[in-house]
Protein backbone atom coordinates (compact mmCIF):
# COMPACT_ATOMS: atom_id res chain seq x y z
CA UNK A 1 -148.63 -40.77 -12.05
CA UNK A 2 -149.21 -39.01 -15.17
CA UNK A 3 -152.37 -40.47 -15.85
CA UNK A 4 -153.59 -39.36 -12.47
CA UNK A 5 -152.93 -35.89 -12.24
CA UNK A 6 -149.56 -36.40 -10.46
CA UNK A 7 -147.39 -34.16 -12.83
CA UNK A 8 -148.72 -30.57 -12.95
CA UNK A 9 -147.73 -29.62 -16.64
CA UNK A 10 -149.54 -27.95 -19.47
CA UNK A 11 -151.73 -29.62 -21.96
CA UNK A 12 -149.27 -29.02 -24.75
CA UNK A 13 -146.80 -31.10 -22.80
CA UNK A 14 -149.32 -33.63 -21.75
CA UNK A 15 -149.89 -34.59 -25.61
CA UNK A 16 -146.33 -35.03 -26.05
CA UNK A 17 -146.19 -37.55 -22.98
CA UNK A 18 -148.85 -39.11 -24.89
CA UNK A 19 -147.53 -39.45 -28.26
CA UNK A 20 -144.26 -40.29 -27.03
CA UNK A 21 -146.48 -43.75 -25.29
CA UNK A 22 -147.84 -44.33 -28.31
CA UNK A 23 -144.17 -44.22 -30.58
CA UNK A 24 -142.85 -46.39 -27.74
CA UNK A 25 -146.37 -48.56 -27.77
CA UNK A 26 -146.87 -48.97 -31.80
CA UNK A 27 -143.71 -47.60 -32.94
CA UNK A 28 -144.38 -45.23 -36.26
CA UNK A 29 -147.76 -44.09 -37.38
CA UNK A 30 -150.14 -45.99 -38.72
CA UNK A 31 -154.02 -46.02 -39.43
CA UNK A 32 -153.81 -49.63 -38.84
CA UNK A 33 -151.98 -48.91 -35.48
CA UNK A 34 -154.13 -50.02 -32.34
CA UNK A 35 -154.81 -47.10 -30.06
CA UNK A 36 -155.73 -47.12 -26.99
CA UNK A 37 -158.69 -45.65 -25.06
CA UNK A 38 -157.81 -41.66 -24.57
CA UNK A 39 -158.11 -42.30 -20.67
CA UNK A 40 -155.41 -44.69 -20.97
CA UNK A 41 -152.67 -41.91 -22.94
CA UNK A 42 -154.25 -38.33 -21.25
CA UNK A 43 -155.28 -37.58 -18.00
CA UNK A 44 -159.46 -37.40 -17.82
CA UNK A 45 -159.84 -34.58 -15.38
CA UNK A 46 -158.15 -32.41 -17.90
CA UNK A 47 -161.24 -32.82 -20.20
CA UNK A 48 -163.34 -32.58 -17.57
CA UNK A 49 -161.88 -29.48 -16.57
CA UNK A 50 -163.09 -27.95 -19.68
CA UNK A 51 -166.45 -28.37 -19.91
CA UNK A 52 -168.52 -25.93 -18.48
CA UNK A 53 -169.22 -25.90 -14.29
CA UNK A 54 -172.44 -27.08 -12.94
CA UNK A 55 -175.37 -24.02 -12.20
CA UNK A 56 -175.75 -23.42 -8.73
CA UNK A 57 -179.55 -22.89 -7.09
CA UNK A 58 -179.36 -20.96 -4.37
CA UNK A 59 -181.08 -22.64 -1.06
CA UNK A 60 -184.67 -21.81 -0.19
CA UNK A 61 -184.68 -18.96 2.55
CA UNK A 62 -187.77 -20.12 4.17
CA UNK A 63 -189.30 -22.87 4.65
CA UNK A 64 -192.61 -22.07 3.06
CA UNK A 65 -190.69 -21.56 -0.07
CA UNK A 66 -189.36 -25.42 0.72
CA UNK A 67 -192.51 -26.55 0.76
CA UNK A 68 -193.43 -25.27 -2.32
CA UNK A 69 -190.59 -26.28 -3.97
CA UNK A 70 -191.23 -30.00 -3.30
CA UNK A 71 -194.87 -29.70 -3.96
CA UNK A 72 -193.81 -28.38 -7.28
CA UNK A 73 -190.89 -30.97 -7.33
CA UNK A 74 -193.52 -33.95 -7.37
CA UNK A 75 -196.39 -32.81 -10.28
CA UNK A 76 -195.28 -31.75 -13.91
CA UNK A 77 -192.89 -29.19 -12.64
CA UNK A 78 -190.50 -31.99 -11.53
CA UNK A 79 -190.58 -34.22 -14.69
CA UNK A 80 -189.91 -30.75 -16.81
CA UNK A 81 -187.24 -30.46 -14.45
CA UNK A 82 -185.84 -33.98 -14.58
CA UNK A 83 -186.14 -33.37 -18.76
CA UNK A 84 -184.17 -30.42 -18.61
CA UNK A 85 -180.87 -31.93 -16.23
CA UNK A 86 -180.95 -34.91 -18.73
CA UNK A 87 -180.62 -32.63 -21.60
CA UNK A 88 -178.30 -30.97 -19.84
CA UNK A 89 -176.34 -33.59 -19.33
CA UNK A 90 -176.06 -35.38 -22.92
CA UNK A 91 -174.96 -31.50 -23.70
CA UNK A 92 -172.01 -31.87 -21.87
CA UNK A 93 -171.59 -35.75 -22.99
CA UNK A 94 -171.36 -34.51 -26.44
CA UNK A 95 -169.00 -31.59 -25.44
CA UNK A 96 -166.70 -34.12 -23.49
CA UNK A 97 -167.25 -36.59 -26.72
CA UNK A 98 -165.91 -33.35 -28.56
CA UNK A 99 -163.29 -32.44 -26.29
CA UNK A 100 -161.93 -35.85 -26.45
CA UNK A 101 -162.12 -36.24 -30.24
CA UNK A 102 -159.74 -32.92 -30.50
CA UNK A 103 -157.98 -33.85 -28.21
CA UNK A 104 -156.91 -37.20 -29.83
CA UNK A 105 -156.06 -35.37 -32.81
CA UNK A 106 -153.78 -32.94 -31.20
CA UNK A 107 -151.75 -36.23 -29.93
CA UNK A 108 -151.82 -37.89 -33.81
CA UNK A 109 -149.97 -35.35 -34.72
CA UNK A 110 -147.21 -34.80 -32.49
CA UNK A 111 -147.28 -38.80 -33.32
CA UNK A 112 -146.06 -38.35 -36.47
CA UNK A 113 -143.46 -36.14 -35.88
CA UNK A 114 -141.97 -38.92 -33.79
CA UNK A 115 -141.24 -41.02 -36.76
CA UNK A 116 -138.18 -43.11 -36.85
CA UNK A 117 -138.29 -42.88 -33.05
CA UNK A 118 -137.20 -46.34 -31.64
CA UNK A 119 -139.19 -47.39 -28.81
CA UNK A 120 -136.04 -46.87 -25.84
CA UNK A 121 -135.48 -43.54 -26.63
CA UNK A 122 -139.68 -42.98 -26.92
CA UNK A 123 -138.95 -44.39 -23.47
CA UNK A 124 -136.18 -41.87 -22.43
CA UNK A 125 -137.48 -38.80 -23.60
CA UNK A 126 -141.29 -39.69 -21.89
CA UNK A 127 -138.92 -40.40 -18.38
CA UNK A 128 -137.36 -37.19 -19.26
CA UNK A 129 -139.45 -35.20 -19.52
CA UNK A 130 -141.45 -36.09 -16.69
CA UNK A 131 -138.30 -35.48 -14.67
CA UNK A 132 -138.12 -32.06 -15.59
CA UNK A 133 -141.15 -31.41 -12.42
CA UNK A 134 -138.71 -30.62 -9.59
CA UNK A 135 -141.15 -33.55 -7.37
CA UNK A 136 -140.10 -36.43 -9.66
CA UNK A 137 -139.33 -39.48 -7.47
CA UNK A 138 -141.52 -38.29 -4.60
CA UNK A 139 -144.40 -40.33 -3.47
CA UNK A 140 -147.53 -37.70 -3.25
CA UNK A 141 -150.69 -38.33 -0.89
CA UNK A 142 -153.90 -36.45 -0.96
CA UNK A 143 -154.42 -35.26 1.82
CA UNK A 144 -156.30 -32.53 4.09
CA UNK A 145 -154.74 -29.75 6.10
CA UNK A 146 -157.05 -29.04 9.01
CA UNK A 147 -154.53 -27.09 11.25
CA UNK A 148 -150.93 -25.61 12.09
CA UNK A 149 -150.70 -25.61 15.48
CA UNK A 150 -147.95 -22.61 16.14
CA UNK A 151 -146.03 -23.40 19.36
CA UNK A 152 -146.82 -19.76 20.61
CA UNK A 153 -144.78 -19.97 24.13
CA UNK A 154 -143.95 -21.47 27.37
CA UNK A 155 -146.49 -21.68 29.93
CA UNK A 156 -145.37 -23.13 33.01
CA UNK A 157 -142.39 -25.74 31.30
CA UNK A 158 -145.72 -26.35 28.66
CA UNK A 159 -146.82 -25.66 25.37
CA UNK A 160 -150.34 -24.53 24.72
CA UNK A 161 -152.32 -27.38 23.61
CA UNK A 162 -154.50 -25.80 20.83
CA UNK A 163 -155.52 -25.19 17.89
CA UNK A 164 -155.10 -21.94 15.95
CA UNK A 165 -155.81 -20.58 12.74
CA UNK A 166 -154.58 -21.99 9.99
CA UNK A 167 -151.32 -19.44 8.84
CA UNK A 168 -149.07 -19.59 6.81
CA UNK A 169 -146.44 -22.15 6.55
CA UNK A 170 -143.37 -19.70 5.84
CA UNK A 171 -143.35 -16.36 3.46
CA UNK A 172 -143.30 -18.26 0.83
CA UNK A 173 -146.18 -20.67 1.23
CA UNK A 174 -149.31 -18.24 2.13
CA UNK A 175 -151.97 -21.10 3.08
CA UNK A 176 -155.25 -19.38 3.76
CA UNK A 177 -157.48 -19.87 6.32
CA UNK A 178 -159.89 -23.18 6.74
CA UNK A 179 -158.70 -26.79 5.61
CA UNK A 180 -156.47 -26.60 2.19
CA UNK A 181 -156.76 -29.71 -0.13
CA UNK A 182 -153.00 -30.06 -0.78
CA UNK A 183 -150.90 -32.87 -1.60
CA UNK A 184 -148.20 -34.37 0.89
CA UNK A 185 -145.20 -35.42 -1.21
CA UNK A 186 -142.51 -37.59 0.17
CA UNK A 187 -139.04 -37.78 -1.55
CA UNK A 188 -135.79 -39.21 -0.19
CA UNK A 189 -134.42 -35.48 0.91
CA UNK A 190 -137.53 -33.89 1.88
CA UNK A 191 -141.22 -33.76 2.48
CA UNK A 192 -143.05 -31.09 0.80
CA UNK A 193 -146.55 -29.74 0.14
CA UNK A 194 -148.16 -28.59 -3.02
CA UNK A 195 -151.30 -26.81 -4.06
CA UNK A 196 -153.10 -29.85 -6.46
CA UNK A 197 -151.66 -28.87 -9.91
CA UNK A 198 -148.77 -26.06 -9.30
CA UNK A 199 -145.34 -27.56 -10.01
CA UNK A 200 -143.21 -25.18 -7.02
CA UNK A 201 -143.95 -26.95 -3.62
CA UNK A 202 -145.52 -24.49 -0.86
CA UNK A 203 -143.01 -25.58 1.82
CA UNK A 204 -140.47 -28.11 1.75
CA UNK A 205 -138.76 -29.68 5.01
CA UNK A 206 -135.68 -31.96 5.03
CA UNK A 207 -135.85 -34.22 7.92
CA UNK A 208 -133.36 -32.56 9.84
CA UNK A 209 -136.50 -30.14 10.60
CA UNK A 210 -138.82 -32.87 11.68
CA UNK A 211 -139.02 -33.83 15.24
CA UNK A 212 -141.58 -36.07 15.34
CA UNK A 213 -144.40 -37.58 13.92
CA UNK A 214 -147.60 -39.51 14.34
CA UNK A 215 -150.53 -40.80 13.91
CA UNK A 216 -153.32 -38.96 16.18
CA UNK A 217 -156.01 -41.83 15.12
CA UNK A 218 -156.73 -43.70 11.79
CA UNK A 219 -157.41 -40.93 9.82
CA UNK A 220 -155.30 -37.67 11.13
CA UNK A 221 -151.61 -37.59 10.85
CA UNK A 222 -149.77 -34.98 12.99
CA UNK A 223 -146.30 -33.44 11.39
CA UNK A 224 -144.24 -31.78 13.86
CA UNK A 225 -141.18 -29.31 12.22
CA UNK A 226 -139.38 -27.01 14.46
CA UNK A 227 -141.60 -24.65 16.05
CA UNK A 228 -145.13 -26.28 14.66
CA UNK A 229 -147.39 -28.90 14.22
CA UNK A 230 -149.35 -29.84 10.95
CA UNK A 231 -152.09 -31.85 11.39
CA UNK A 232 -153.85 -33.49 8.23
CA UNK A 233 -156.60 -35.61 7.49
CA UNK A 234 -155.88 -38.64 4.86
CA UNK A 235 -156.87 -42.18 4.51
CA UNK A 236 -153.35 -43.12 4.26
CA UNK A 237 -151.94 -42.76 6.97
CA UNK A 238 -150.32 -45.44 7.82
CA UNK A 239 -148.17 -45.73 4.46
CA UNK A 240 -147.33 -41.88 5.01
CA UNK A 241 -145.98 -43.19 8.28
CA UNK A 242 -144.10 -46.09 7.12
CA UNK A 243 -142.51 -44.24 3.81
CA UNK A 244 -141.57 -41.49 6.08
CA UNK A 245 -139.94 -44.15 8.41
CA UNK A 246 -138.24 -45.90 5.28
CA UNK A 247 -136.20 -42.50 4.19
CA UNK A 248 -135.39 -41.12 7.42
CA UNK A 249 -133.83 -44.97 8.32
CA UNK A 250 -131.97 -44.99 5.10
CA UNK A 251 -130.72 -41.17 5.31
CA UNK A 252 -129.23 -42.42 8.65
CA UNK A 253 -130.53 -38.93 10.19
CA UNK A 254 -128.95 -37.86 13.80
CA UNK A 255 -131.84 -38.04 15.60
CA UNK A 256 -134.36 -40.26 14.30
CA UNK A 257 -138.02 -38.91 14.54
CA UNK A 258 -140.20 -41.23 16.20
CA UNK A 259 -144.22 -41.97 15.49
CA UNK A 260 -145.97 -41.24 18.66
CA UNK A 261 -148.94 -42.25 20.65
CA UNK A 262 -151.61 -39.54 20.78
CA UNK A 263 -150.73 -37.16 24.24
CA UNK A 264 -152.43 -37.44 26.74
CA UNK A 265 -150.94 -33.93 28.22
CA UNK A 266 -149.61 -31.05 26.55
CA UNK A 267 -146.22 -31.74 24.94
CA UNK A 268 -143.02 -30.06 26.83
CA UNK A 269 -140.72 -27.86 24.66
CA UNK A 270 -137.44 -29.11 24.06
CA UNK A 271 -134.59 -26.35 24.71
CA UNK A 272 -133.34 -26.99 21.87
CA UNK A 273 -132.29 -24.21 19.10
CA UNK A 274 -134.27 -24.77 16.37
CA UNK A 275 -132.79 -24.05 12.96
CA UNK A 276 -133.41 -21.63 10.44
CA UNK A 277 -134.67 -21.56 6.90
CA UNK A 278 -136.03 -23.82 4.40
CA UNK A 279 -134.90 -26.19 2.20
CA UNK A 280 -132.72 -25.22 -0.77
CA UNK A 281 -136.11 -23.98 -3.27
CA UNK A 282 -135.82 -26.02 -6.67
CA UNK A 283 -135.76 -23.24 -9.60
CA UNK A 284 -138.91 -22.87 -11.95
CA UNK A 285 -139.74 -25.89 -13.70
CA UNK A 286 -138.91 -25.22 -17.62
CA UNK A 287 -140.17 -27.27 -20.29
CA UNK A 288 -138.45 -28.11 -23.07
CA UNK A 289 -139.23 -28.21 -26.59
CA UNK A 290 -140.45 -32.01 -27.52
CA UNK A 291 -137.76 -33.58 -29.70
CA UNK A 292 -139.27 -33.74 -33.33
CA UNK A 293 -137.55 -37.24 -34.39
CA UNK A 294 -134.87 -39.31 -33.68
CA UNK A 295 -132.45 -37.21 -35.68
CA UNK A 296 -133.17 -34.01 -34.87
């Protein structure tokens, strides 16, 4: 989870997670200590993250300039070319080689301040201190968010089949226009959805605000809470389906949400009074000082 990306912390805390592996790994430091590969103690696309982003060309406006471009693309312009990306890219080998190198160091030493650690509480205060993100214990998807269908009124016993702009999710979770890389986390009170890397969740629902559920085909999973339906794209949608079955079974909810068949007609609107506001927010995530050794 860590390793992945799955716990939005800072660096400085991400070193600590990894020297607290390595005290519970190889117990106090040593030069004759194995270590493992950095990939395998920090995440990579933090590294990655550093180095510097890709130029952009610009597209050809016309297609006379296209043409020239590829003419130019196959003679001597197009091997200087090809020269200068893979120079350009043994730069930024030797930058990540860098990055990594400093990095590695960083961890050493908040290694050493573990000494006299034992390797359970290593164990404890890495569990700990992952705990301290307010989505511990929640299963998190990536996944797309193509749509929030509002449910905008009645027409004729109906609701309006169709899609509108993507809005916001409540006042706290302003979700701009167009599809929003998020991830879809799954706990056993609530589902909620996070921007990749923030630690506060957008939205959360508990599953007393779900009504339903669904798979619209293999790859687009339809949410449906209170007065709107999210739809999202994922290639998992069938374990999103099945955890989401799992908790609601086990919280022994009142009315159990059922997966549904795609519809072949608009939906009708329950008169039902739907309930108001959000889950009870988590407070800011807080990290903690790293504990030095075992005695202090």
């Amino acid at each position: 989870m860590v390793l992945r990306g799955y716990v939005p912390t800072s660096e400085e805390t991400l070193q600590t997670l990894a020297a607290l592996r390595l005290q519970s790994l190889n117990s106090d430091f040593s030069t004759h200590a194995p270590f493992p590969r950095l990939e395998e103690l920090f995440p990579p696309h933090v590294l990655h993250a550093r180095l510097p982003p890709l130029p952009h060309r610009p597209p050809a406006k016309c297609r006379g300039a296209r043409l020239r471009a590829g003419l130019l693309a196959g003679g001597l312009w197009g091997q200087a070319l090809a020269k200068q990306r893979a120079e350009r890219d043994q730069r930024l080998r030797g930058r990540l080689r860098e990055e990594g190198a400093s990095t590695m160091a960083a961890i050493v030493e908040k290694w050493k301040l573990l000494q006299g650690m034992g390797r359970p509480e290593a164990m404890a205060a890495y569990v700990a201190l992952v705990r301290e993100w307010p989505g511990f214990g929640s299963t998190l998807f990536d996944v797309d968010l193509h749509a929030v269908r509002p449910r905008l009124g009645v027409v004729r016993g109906r609701v309006p089949w169709q899609w509108a702009t993507l809005t916001a999710l409540s006042l706290q979770s302003p979700v701009g226009p167009g599809p929003q890389r998020l991830w879809l986390g799954i706990g056993a009170k609530a589902v909620s959805l996070y921007k990749p890397g923030e630690p506060e969740p957008l939205d959360s629902f508990c599953y007393g605000r779900i009504s339903s559920f669904g798979a619209s085909d293999s790859s687009t999973f339809r949410l449906s809470v209170e007065d709107r339906d999210l739809l999202f794209e994922t290639s998992q949608v069938d374990e999103i389906a099945q955890l989401l079955k799992t908790y609601l079974a086990s919280a022994g909810a009142q009315r159990l949400p059922r997966p549904q068949e795609p519809p072949t007609s608009p939906p009708t609107l329950e008169p039902t009074v739907l309930p108001q506001g959000l889950c009870p927010a988590p407070g800011p995530w807080q990290h903690r000082p790293p504990v030095g050794s075992s005695h202090s």
